[in-house]
C-alpha atoms as a PDB file:
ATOM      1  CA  UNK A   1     -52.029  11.593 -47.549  1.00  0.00           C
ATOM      2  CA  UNK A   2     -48.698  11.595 -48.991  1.00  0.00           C
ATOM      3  CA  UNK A   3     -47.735  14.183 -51.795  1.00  0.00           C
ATOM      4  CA  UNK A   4     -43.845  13.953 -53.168  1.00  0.00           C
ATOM      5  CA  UNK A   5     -41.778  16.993 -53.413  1.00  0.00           C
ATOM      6  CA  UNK A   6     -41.846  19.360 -56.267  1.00  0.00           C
ATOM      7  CA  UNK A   7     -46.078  18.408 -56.654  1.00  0.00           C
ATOM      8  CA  UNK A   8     -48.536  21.005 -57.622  1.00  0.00           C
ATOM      9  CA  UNK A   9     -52.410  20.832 -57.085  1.00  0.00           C
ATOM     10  CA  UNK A  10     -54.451  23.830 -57.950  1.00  0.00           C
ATOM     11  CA  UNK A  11     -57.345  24.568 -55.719  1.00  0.00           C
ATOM     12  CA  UNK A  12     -59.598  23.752 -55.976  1.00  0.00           C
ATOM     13  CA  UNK A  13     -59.082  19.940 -55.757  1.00  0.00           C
ATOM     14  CA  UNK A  14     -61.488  17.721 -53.542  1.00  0.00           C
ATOM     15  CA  UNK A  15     -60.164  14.590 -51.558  1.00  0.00           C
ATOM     16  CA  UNK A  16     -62.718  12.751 -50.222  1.00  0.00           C
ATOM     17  CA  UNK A  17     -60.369   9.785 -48.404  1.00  0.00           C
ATOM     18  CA  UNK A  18     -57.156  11.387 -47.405  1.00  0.00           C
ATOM     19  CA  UNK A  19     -55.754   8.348 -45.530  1.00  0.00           C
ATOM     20  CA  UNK A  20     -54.630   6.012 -48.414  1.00  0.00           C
ATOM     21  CA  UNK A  21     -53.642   8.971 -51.262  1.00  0.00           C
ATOM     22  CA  UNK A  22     -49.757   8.574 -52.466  1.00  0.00           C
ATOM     23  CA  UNK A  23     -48.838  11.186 -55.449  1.00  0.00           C
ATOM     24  CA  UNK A  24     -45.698  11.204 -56.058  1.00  0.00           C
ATOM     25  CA  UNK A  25     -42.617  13.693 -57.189  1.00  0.00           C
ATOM     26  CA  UNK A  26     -43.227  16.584 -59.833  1.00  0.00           C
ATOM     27  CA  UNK A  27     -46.862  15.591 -60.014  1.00  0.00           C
ATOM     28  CA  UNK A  28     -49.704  17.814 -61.461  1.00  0.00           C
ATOM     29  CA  UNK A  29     -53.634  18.062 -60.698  1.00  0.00           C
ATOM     30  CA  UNK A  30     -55.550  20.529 -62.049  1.00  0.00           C
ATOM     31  CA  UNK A  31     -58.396  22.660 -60.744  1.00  0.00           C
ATOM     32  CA  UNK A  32     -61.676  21.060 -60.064  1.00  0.00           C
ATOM     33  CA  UNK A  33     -60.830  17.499 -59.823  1.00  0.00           C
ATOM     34  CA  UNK A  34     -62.556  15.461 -57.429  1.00  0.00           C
ATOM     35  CA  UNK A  35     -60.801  11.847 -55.544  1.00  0.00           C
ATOM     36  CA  UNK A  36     -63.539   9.827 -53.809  1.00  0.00           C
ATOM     37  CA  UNK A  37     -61.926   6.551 -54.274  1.00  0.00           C
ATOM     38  CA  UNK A  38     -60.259   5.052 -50.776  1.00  0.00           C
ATOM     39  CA  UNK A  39     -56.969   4.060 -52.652  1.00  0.00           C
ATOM     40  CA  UNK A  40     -54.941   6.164 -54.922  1.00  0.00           C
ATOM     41  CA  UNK A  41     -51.662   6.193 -56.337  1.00  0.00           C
ATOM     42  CA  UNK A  42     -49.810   8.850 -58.762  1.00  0.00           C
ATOM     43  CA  UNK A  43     -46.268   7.344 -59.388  1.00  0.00           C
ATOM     44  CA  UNK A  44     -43.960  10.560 -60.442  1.00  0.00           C
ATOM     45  CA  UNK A  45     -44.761  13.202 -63.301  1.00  0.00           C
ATOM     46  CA  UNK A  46     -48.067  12.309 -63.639  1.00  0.00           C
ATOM     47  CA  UNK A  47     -50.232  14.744 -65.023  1.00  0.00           C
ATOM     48  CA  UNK A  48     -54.210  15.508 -64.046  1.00  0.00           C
ATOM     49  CA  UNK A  49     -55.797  17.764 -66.064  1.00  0.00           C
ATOM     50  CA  UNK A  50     -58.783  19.791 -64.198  1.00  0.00           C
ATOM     51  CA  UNK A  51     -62.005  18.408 -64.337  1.00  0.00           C
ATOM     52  CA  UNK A  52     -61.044  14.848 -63.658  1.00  0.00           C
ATOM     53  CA  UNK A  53     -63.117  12.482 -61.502  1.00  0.00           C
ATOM     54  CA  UNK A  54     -61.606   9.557 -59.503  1.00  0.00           C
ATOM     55  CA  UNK A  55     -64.290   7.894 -57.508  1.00  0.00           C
ATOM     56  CA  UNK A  56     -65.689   4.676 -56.439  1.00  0.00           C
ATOM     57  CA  UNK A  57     -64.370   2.143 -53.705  1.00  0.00           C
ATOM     58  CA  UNK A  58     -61.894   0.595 -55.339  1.00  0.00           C
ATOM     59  CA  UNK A  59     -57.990   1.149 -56.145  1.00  0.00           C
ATOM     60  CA  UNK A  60     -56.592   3.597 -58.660  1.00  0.00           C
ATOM     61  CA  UNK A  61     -52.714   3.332 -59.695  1.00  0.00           C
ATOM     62  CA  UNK A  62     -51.394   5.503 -62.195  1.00  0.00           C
ATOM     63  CA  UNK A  63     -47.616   5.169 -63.795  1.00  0.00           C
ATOM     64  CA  UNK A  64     -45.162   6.944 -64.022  1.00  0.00           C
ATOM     65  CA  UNK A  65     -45.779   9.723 -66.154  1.00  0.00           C
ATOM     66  CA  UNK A  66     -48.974   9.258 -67.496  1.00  0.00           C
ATOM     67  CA  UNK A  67     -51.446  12.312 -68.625  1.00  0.00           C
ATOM     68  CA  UNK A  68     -55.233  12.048 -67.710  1.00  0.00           C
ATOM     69  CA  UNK A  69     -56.682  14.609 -69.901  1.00  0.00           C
ATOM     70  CA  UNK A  70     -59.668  17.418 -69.117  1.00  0.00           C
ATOM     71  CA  UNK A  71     -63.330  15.329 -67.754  1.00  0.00           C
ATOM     72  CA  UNK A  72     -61.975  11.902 -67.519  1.00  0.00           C
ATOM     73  CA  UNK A  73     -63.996   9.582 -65.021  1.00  0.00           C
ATOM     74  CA  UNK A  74     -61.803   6.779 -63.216  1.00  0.00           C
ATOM     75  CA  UNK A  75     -64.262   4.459 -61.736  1.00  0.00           C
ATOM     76  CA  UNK A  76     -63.013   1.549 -59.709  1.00  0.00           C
ATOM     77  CA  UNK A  77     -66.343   0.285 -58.741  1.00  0.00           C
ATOM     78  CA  UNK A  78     -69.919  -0.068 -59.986  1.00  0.00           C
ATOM     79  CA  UNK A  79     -73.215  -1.441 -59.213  1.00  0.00           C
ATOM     80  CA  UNK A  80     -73.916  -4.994 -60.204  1.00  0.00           C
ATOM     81  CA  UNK A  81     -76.666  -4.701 -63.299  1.00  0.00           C
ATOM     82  CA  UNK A  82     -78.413  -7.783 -62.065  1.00  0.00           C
ATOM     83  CA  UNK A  83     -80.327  -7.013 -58.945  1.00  0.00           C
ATOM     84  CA  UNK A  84     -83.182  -5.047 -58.395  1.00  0.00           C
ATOM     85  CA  UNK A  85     -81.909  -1.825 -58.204  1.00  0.00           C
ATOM     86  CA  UNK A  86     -79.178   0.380 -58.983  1.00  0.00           C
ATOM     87  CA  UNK A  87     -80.160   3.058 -56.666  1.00  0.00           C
ATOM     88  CA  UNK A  88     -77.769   3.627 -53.639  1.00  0.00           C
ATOM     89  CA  UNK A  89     -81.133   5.161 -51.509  1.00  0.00           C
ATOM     90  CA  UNK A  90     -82.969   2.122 -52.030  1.00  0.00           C
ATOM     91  CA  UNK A  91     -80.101   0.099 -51.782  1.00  0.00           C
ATOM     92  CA  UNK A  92     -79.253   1.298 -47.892  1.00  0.00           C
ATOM     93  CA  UNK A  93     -82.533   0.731 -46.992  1.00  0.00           C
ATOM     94  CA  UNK A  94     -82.007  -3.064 -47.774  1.00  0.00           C
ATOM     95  CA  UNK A  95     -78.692  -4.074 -48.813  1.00  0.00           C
ATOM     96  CA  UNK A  96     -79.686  -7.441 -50.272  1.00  0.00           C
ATOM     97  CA  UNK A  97     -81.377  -5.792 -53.257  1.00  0.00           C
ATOM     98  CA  UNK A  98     -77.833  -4.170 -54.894  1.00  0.00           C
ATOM     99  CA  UNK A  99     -74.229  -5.686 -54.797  1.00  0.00           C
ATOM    100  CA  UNK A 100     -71.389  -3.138 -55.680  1.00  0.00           C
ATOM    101  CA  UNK A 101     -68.279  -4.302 -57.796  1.00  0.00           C
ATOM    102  CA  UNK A 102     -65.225  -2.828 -56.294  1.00  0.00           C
ATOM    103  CA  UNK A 103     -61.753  -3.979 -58.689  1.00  0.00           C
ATOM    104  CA  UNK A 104     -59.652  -1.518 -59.346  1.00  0.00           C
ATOM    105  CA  UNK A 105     -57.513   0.108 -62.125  1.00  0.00           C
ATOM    106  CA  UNK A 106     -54.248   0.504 -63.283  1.00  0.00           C
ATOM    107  CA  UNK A 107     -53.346   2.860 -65.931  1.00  0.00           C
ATOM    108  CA  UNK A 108     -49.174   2.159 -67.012  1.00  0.00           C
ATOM    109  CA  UNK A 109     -46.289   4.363 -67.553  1.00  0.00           C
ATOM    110  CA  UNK A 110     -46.325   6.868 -70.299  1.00  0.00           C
ATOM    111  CA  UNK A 111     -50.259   5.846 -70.954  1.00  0.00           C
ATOM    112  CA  UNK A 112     -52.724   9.147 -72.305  1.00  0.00           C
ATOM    113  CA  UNK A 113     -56.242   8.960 -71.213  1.00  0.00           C
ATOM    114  CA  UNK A 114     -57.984  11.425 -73.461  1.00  0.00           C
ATOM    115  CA  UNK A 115     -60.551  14.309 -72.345  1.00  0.00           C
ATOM    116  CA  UNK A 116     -63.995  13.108 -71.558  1.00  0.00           C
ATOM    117  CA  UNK A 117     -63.145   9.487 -71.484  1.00  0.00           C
ATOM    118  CA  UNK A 118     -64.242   7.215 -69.082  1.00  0.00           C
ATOM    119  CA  UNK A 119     -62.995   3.834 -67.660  1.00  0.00           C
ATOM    120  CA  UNK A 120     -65.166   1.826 -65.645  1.00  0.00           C
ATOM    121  CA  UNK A 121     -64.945  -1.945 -63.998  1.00  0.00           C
ATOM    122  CA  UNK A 122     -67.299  -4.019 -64.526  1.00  0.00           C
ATOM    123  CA  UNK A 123     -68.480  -7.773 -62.869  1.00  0.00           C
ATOM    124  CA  UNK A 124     -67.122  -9.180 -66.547  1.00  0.00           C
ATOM    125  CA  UNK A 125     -63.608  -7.221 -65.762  1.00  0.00           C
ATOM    126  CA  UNK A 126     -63.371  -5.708 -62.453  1.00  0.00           C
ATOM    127  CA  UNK A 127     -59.897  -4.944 -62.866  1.00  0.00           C
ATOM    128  CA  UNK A 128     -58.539  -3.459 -66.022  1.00  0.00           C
ATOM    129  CA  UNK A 129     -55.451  -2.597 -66.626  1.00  0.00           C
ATOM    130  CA  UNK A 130     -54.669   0.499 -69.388  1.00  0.00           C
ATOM    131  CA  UNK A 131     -50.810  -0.950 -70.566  1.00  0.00           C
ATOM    132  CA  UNK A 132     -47.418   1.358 -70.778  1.00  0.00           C
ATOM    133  CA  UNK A 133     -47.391   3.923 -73.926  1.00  0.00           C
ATOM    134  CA  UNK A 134     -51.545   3.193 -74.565  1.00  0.00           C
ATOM    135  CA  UNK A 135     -53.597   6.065 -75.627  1.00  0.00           C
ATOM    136  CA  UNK A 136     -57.125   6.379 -75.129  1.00  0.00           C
ATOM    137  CA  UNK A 137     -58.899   8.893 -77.553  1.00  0.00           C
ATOM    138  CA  UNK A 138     -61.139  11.174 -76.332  1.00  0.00           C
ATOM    139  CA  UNK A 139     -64.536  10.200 -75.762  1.00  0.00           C
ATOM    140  CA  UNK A 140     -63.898   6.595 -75.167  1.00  0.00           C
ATOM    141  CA  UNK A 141     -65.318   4.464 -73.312  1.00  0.00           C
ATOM    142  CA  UNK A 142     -62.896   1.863 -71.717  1.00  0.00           C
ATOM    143  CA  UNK A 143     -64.210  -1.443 -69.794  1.00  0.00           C
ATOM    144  CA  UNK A 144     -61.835  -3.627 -70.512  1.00  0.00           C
ATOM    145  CA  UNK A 145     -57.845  -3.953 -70.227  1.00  0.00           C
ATOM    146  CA  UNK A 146     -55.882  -2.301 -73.007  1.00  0.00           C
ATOM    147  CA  UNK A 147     -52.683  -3.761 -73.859  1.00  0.00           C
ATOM    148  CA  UNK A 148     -49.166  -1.483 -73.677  1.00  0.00           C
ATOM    149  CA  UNK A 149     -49.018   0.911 -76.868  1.00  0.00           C
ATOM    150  CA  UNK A 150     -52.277   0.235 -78.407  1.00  0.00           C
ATOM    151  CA  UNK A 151     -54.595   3.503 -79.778  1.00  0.00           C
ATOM    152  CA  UNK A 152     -58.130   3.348 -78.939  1.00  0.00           C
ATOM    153  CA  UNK A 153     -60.697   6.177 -80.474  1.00  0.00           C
ATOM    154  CA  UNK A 154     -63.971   6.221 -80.797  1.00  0.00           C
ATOM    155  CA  UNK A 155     -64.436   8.130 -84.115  1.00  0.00           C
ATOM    156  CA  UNK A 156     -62.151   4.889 -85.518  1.00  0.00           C
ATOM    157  CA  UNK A 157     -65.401   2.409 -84.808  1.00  0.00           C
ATOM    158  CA  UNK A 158     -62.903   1.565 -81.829  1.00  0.00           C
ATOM    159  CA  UNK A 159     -60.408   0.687 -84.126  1.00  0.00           C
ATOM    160  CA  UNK A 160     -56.793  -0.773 -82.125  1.00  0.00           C
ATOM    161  CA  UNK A 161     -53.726  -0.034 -83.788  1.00  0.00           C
ATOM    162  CA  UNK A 162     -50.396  -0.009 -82.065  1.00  0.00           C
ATOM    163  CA  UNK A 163     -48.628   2.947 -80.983  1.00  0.00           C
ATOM    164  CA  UNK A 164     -45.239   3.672 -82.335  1.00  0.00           C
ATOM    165  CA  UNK A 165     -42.400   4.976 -80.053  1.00  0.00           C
ATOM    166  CA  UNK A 166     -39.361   6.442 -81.108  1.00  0.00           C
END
């Protein structure tokens, strides 16, 4: 685990993987997040609010500067909806009967996730990609890529507008 100067993480914080974690300079997390995913990286003055949940197998980059907001979920990997079971007990017993998608997720410079949201791969789009200056609202849902300085909000029937910057 690698953690830039000038980085502050309030206990308490739970890493599950320590061996592939970069967070860069002047970063932020706040208390009560939890990091089970294997790969993560937090490019300078990012910004974790507590509460936050990174987990799942796959990879996790997030730009330069971005904020993830209080209760987001990050999750990099899933269970594939069409076998059997979805059920990671059953599934251990008999690995044939489950098949995990692990993609990952990229989340650009600048970019707000708000609190509560969640973005998840999927087999349609296991890797999305949340573009530069994009704000999710809070209580989105996000399975998809979002392009650079688009608005997505739920209370807007998911309505996509594009974000102005000064």
């Amino acid at each position: 685990m690698k953690i830039g100067e000038g980085t502050r993480i309030f206990e308490p914080v739970t890493f599950v993987h320590k061996e592939e974690i970069n967070i860069g300079k002047n970063c932020t997390i706040g208390q009560f997040c939890f990091v089970g995913t294997r790969n993560l990286t937090l490019m300078d003055e990012v910004e974790i609010c507590p509460q936050v949940t990174i987990s799942g197998g796959g990879e996790v980059h997030i730009g330069e500067g971005a904020t993830i907001c209080y209760g987001v979920r990050i999750i990099p990997s899933t269970m594939d909806k069409k076998f059997k079971y979805m059920n990671d007990i059953v599934c251990s017993k008999n690995p044939f009967l489950s098949n995990v998608i692990s993609g990952s997720i990229r989340i650009g410079k600048g970019a707000y996730i708000g609190a509560n949201a969640v973005i998840c791969v999927s087999e349609e789009c296991p890797n999305i990609h949340i573009g530069d200056y994009a704000v999710i609202g809070a209580l989105s849902y996000v399975g998809k890529s979002v392009l650079s300085r688009t608005i997505i909000h739920p209370n807007n029937k998911n309505e996509v507008k594009e974000r102005e910057i000064w």
